[in-house]
C-alpha atoms as a PDB file:
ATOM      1  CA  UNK A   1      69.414 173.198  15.667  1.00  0.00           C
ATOM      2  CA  UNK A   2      67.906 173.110  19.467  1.00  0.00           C
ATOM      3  CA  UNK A   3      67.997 169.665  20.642  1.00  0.00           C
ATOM      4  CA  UNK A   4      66.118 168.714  24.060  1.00  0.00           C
ATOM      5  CA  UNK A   5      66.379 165.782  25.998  1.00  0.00           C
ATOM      6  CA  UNK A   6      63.363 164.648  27.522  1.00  0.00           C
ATOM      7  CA  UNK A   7      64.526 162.690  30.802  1.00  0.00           C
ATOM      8  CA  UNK A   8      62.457 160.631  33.692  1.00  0.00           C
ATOM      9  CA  UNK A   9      63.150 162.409  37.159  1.00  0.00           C
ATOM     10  CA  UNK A  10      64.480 159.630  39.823  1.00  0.00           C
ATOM     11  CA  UNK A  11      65.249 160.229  43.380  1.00  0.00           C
ATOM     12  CA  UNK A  12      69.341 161.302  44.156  1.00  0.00           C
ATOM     13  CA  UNK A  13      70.988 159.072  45.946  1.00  0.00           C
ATOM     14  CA  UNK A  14      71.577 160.851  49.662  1.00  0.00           C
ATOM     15  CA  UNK A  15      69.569 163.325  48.786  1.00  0.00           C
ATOM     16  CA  UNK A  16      72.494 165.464  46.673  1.00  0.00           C
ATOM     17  CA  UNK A  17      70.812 167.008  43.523  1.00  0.00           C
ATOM     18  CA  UNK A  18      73.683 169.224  43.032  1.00  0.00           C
ATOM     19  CA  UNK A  19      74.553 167.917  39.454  1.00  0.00           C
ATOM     20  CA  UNK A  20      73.308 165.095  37.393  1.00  0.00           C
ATOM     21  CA  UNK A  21      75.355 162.770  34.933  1.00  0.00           C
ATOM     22  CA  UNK A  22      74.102 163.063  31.161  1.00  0.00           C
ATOM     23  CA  UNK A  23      75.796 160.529  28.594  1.00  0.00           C
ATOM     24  CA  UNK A  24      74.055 161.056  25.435  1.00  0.00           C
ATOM     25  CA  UNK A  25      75.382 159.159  22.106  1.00  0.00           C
ATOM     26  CA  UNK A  26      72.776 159.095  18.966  1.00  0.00           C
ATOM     27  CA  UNK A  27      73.371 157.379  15.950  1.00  0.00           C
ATOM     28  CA  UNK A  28      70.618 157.886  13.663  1.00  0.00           C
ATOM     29  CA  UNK A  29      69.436 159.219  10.542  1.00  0.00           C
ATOM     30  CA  UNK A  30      66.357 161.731  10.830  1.00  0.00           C
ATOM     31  CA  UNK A  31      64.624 163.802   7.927  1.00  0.00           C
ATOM     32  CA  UNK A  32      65.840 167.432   8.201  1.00  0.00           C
ATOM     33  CA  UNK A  33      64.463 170.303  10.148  1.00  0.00           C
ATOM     34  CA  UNK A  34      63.873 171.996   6.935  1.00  0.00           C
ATOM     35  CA  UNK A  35      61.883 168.693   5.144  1.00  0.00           C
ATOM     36  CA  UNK A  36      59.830 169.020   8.511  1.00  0.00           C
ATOM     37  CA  UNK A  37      59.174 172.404   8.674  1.00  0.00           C
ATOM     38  CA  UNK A  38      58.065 172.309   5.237  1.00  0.00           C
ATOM     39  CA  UNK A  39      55.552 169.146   5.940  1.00  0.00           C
ATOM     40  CA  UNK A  40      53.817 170.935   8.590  1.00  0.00           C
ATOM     41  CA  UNK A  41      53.366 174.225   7.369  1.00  0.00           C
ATOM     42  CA  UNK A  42      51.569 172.477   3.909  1.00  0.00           C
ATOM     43  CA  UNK A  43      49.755 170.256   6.763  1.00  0.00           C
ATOM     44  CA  UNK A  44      48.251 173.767   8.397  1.00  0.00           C
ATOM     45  CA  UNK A  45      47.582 175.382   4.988  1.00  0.00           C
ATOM     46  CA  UNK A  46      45.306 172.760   4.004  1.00  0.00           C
ATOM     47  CA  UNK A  47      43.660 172.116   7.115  1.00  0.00           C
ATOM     48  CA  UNK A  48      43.864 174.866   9.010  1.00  0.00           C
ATOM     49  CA  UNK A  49      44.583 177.989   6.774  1.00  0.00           C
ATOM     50  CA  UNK A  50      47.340 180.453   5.767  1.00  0.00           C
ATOM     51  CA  UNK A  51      47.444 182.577   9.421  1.00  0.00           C
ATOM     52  CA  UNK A  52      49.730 179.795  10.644  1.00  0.00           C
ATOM     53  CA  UNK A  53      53.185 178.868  10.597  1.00  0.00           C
ATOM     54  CA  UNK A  54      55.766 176.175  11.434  1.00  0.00           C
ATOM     55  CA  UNK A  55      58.572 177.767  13.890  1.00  0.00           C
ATOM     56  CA  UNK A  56      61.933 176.375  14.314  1.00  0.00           C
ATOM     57  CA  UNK A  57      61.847 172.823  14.897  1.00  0.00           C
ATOM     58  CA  UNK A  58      63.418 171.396  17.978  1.00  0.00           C
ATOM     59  CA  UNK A  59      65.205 167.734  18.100  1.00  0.00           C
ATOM     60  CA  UNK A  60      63.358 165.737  21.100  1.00  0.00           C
ATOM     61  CA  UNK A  61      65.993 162.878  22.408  1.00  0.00           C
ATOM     62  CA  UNK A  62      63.575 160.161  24.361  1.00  0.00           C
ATOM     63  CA  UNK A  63      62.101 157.131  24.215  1.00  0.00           C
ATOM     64  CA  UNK A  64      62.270 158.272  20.090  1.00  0.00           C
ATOM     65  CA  UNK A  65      63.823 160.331  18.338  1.00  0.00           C
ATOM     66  CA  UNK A  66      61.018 163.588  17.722  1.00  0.00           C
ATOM     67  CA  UNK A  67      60.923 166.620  16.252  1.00  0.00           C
ATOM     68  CA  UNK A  68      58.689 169.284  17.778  1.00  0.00           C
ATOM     69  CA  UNK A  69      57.425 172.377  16.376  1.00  0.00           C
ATOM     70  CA  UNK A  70      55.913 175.229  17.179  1.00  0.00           C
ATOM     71  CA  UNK A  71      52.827 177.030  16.007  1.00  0.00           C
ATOM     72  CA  UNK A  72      52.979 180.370  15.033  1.00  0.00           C
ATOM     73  CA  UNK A  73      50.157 182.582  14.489  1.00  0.00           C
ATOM     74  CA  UNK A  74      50.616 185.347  11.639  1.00  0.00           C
ATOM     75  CA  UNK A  75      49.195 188.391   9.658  1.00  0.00           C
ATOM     76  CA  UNK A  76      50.428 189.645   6.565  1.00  0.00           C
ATOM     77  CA  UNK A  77      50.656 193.425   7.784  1.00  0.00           C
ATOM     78  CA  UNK A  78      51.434 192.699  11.517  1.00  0.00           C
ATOM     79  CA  UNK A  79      54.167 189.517  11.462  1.00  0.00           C
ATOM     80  CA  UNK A  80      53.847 187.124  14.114  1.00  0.00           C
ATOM     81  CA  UNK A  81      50.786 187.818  16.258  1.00  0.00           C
ATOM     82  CA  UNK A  82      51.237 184.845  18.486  1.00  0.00           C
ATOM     83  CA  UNK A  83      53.630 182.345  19.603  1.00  0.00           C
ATOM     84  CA  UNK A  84      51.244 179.103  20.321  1.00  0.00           C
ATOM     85  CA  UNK A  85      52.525 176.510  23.279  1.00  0.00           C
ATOM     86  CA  UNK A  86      50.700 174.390  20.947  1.00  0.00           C
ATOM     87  CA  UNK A  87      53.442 172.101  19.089  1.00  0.00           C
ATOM     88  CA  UNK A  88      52.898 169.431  15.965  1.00  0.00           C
ATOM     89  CA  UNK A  89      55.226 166.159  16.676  1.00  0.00           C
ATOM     90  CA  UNK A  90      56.862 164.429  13.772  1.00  0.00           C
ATOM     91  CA  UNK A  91      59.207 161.017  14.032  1.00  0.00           C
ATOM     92  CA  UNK A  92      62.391 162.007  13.785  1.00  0.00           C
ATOM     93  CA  UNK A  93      63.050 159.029  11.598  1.00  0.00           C
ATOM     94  CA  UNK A  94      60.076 158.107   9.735  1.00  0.00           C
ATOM     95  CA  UNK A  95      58.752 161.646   8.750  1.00  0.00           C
ATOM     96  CA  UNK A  96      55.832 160.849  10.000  1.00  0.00           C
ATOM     97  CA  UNK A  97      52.762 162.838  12.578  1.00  0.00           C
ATOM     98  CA  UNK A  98      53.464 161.650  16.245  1.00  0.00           C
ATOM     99  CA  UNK A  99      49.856 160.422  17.758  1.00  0.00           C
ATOM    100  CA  UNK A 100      49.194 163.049  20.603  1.00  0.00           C
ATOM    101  CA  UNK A 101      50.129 166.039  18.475  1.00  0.00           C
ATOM    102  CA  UNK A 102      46.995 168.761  18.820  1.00  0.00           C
ATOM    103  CA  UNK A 103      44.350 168.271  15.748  1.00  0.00           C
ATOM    104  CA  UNK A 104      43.262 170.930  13.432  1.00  0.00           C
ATOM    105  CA  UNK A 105      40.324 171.842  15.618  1.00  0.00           C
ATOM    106  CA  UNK A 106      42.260 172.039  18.890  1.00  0.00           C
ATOM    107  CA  UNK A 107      44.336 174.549  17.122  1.00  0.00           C
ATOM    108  CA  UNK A 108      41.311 176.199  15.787  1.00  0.00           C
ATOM    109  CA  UNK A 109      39.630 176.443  18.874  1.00  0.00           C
ATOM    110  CA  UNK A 110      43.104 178.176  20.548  1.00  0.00           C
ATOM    111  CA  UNK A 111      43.736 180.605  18.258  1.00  0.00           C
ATOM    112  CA  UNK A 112      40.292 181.716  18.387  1.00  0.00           C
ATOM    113  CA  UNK A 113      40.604 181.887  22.608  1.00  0.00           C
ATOM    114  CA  UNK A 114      43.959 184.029  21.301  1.00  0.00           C
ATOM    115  CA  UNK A 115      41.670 186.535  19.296  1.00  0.00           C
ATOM    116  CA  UNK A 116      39.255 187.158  21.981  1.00  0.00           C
ATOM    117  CA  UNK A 117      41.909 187.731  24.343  1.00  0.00           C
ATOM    118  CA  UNK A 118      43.898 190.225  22.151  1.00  0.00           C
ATOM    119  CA  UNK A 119      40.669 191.922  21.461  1.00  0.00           C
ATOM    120  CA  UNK A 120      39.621 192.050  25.167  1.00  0.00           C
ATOM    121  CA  UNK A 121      43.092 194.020  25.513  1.00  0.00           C
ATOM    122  CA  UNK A 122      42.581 196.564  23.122  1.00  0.00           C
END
């Protein structure tokens, strides 16, 4: 499991940004990558279609607790055409779709700017 912290920049004091000081303790109880995974890809199969796929998800430590995953764009004879920096966000805790996650048609609309690009390179 990746887990990222997602931290606020603040000024060093006298200017030494050599090393920074990370304390992180987490007590909590968040639905599995696996339950997660699962949840999205059913969430892009019935709104988006079968091309696309839930990566890895990735444990988000921040205001709240967040898992983020990738989008992964697919073909059944050619694997994984493209890795999307498009990302669905799910509450850690609650299971449920993070407001600010892209909708079905912002994802729609990128993987069709992918296809004209890979067929502009061929």
């Amino acid at each position: 499991m990746t887990v990222l912290l997602a931290t606020a920049q603040r000024t060093p004091p006298e200017g030494d940004d050599t090393f920074t000081d990370v304390i992180v303790h987490v007590n909590a109880r968040v639905v599995s990558a696996a339950r997660v995974r699962r949840k999205v890809n059913g969430w892009l199969a019935m709104e988006i279609g079968d091309r696309l796929l839930a990566g890895e998800p990735e444990l988000m430590l921040g205001e709240r607790l967040t898992w983020r995953v990738p989008i992964r764009w697919t073909s059944p004879t050619r694997g994984v055409l493209a890795r999307m920096e498009l990302a669905i966000l799910i509450d850690a805790t609650s299971g449920d779709f993070v407001p600010g996650s892209p909708t079905s048609q912002e994802i729609e609309d990128h993987v069709a700017n992918l296809a004209r690009s890979l067929r502009s390179a061929a």
